[in-house]
Protein backbone atom coordinates (compact mmCIF):
# COMPACT_ATOMS: atom_id res chain seq x y z
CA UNK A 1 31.76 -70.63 37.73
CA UNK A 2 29.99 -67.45 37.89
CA UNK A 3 28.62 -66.06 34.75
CA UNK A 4 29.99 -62.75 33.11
CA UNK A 5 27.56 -60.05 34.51
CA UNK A 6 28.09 -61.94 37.97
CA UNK A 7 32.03 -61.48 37.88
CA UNK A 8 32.12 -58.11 36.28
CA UNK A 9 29.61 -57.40 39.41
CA UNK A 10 32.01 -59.42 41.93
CA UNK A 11 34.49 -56.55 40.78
CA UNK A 12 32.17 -53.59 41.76
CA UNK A 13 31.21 -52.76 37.75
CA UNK A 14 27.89 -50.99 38.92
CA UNK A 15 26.59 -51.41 35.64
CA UNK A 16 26.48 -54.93 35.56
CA UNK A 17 25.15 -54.95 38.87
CA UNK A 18 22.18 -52.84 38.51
CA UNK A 19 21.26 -55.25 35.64
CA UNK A 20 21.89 -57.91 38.18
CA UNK A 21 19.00 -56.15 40.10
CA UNK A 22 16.74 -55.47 36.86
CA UNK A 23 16.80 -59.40 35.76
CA UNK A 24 16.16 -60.41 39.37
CA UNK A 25 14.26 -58.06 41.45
CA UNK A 26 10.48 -59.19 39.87
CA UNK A 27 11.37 -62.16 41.74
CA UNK A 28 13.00 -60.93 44.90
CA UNK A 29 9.90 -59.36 45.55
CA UNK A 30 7.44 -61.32 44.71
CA UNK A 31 9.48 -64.51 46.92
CA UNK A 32 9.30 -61.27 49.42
CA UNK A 33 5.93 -60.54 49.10
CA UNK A 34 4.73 -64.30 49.83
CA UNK A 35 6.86 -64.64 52.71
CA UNK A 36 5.78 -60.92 54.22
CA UNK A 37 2.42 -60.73 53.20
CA UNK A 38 2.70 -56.83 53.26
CA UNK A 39 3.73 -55.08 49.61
CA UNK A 40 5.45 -52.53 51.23
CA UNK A 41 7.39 -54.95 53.70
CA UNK A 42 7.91 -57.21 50.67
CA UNK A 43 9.62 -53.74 49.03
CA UNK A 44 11.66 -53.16 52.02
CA UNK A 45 12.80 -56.50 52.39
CA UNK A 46 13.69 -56.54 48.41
CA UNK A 47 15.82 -53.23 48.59
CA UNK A 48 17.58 -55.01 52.15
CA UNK A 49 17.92 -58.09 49.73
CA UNK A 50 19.84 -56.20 46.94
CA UNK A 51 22.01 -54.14 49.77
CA UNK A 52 22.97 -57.44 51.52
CA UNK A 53 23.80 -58.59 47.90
CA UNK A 54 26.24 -56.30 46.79
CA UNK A 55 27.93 -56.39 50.57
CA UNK A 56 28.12 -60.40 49.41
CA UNK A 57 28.57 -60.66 45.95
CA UNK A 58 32.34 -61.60 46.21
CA UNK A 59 31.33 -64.50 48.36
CA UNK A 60 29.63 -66.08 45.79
CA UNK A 61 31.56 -68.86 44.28
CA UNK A 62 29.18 -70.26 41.83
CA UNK A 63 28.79 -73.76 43.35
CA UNK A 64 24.85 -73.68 42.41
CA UNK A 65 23.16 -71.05 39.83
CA UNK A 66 23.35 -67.53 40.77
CA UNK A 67 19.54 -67.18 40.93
CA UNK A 68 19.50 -70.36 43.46
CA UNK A 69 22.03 -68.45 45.95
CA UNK A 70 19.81 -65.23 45.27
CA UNK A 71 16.81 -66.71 46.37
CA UNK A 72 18.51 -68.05 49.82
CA UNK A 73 19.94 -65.12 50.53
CA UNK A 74 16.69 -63.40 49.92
CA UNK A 75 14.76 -65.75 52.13
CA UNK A 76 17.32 -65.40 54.84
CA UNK A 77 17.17 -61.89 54.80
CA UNK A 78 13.55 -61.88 55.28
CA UNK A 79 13.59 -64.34 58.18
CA UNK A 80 16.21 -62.17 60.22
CA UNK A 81 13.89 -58.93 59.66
CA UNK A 82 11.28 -61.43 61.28
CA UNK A 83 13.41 -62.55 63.78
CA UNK A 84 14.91 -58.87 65.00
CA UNK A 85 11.43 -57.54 64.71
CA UNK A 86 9.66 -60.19 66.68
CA UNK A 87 12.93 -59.77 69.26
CA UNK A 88 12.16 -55.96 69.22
CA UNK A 89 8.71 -55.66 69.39
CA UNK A 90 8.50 -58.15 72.74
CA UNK A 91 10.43 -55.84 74.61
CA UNK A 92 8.46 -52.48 73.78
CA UNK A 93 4.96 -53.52 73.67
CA UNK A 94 3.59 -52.64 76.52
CA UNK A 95 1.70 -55.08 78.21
CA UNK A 96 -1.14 -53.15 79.35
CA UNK A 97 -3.89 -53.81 76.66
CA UNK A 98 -2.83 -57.30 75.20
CA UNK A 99 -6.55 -57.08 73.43
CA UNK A 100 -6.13 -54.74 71.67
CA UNK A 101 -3.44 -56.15 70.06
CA UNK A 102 -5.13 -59.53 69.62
CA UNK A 103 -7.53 -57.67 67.91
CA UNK A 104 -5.45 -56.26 65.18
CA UNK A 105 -4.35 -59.32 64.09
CA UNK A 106 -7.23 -61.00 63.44
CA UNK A 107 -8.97 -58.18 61.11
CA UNK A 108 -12.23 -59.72 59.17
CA UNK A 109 -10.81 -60.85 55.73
CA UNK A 110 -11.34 -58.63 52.47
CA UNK A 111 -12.74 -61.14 49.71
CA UNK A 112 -11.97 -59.20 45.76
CA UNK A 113 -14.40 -60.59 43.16
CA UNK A 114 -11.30 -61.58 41.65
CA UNK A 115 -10.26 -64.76 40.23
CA UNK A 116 -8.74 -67.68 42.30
CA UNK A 117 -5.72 -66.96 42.32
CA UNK A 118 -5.69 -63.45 43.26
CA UNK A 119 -8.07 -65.19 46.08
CA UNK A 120 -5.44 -67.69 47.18
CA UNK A 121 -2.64 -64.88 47.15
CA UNK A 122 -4.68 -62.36 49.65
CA UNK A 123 -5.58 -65.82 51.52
CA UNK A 124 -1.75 -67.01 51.83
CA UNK A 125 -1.34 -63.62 53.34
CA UNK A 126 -3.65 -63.31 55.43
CA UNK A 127 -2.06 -66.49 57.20
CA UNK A 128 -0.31 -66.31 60.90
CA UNK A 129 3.35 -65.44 60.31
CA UNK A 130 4.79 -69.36 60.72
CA UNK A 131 2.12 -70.59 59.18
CA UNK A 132 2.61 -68.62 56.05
CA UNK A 133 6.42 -68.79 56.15
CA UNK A 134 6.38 -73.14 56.11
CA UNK A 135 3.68 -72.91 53.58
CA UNK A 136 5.83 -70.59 51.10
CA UNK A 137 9.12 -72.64 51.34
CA UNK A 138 7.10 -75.42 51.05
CA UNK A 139 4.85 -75.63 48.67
CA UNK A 140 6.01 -72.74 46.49
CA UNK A 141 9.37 -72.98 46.97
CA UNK A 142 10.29 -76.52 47.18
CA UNK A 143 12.31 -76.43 50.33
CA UNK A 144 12.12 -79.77 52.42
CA UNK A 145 11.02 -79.73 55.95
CA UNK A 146 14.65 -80.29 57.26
CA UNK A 147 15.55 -77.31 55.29
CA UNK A 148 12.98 -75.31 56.65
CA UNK A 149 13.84 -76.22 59.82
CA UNK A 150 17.49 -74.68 59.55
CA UNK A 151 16.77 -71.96 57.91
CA UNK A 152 14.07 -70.86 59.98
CA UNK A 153 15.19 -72.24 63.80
CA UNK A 154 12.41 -74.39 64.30
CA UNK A 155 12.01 -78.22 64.91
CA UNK A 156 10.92 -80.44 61.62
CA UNK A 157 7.85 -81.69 63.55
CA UNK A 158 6.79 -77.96 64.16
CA UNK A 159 7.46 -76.92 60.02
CA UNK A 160 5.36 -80.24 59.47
CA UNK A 161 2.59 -78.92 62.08
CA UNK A 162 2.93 -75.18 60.39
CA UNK A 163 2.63 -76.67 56.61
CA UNK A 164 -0.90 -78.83 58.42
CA UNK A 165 -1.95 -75.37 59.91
CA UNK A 166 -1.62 -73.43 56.47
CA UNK A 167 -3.37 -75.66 54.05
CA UNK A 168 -6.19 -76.52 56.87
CA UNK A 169 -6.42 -72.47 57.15
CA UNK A 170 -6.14 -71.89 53.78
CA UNK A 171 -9.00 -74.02 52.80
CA UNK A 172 -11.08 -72.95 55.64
CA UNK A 173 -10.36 -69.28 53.53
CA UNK A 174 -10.84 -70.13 50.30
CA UNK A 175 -14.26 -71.89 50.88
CA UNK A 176 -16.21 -68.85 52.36
């Protein structure tokens, strides 16, 4: 059953959603961030997060915790942004220059002289988009590789292939 700031919310009290959004959005964006790689895509994606969230609040039933059904929707979100991007951007590019598009992508990597972590963070980042997306759900977010699959249309062989990629990248990364 949901709790009482989650009903009054499921009844359009404002109030009790925008402290929906205060106790949850550190998290939205930072499950954003890991899965974007970009802070201000990670912002975007967090305000399209809270939007999709009040158009679904009432479908919220309370089967798991509210923060669990959050953090799907939030990771769903950010995978159809992918998704309709990636769909987008194939028919505009123009096909003229493909190099200098390759090029782009694969900018030299910025090493801080901060600690590991903030190290691991730009290096998880800095990984190609599927690559980065199977390591997140994975590793960070517990998600199993059948799940993954699902949620992000790809075969479990390929997330297990993806999560192989990431950590051999990552390492690669981390010992320059």
């Amino acid at each position: 059953m949901p709790d009482d700031l989650v009903a009054r919310a499921q009844a359009g009290d404002q109030t009790a959603f925008r402290e929906l959004y205060r106790q949850h959005a550190g998290r939205v964006y930072a499950l954003c961030l890991r899965l974007t790689g970009d802070g201000r895509d990670a912002e975007e994606r967090t305000q399209d997060v809270f939007v999709r969230l009040w158009d679904k609040l009432r479908s919220f039933r309370g089967d798991s915790a509210f923060s669990s059904w959050l953090h799907r929707l939030a990771v769903n979100v950010v995978l159809n942004e992918r998704r309709t991007t990636s769909r987008r951007e194939q028919r505009v590019m123009p096909a003229e220059d493909p190099d200098t598009v390759v090029g782009a992508q694969h900018a030299a990597p910025v090493r801080g002289s901060g600690g590991l972590s903030i190290d691991l963070e730009r290096a998880i980042a800095e990984l190609p988009d599927g690559a980065r997306e199977v390591f997140v759900l994975y590793d960070i977010e517990g998600y199993t590789h059948g799940e993954i699959a699902e949620l992000v249309g790809i075969a479990e062989g390929t997330s297990k292939a993806q999560l192989f990629r990431a950590r051999r990248l990552l390492r690669e990364q981390l010992e320059r």
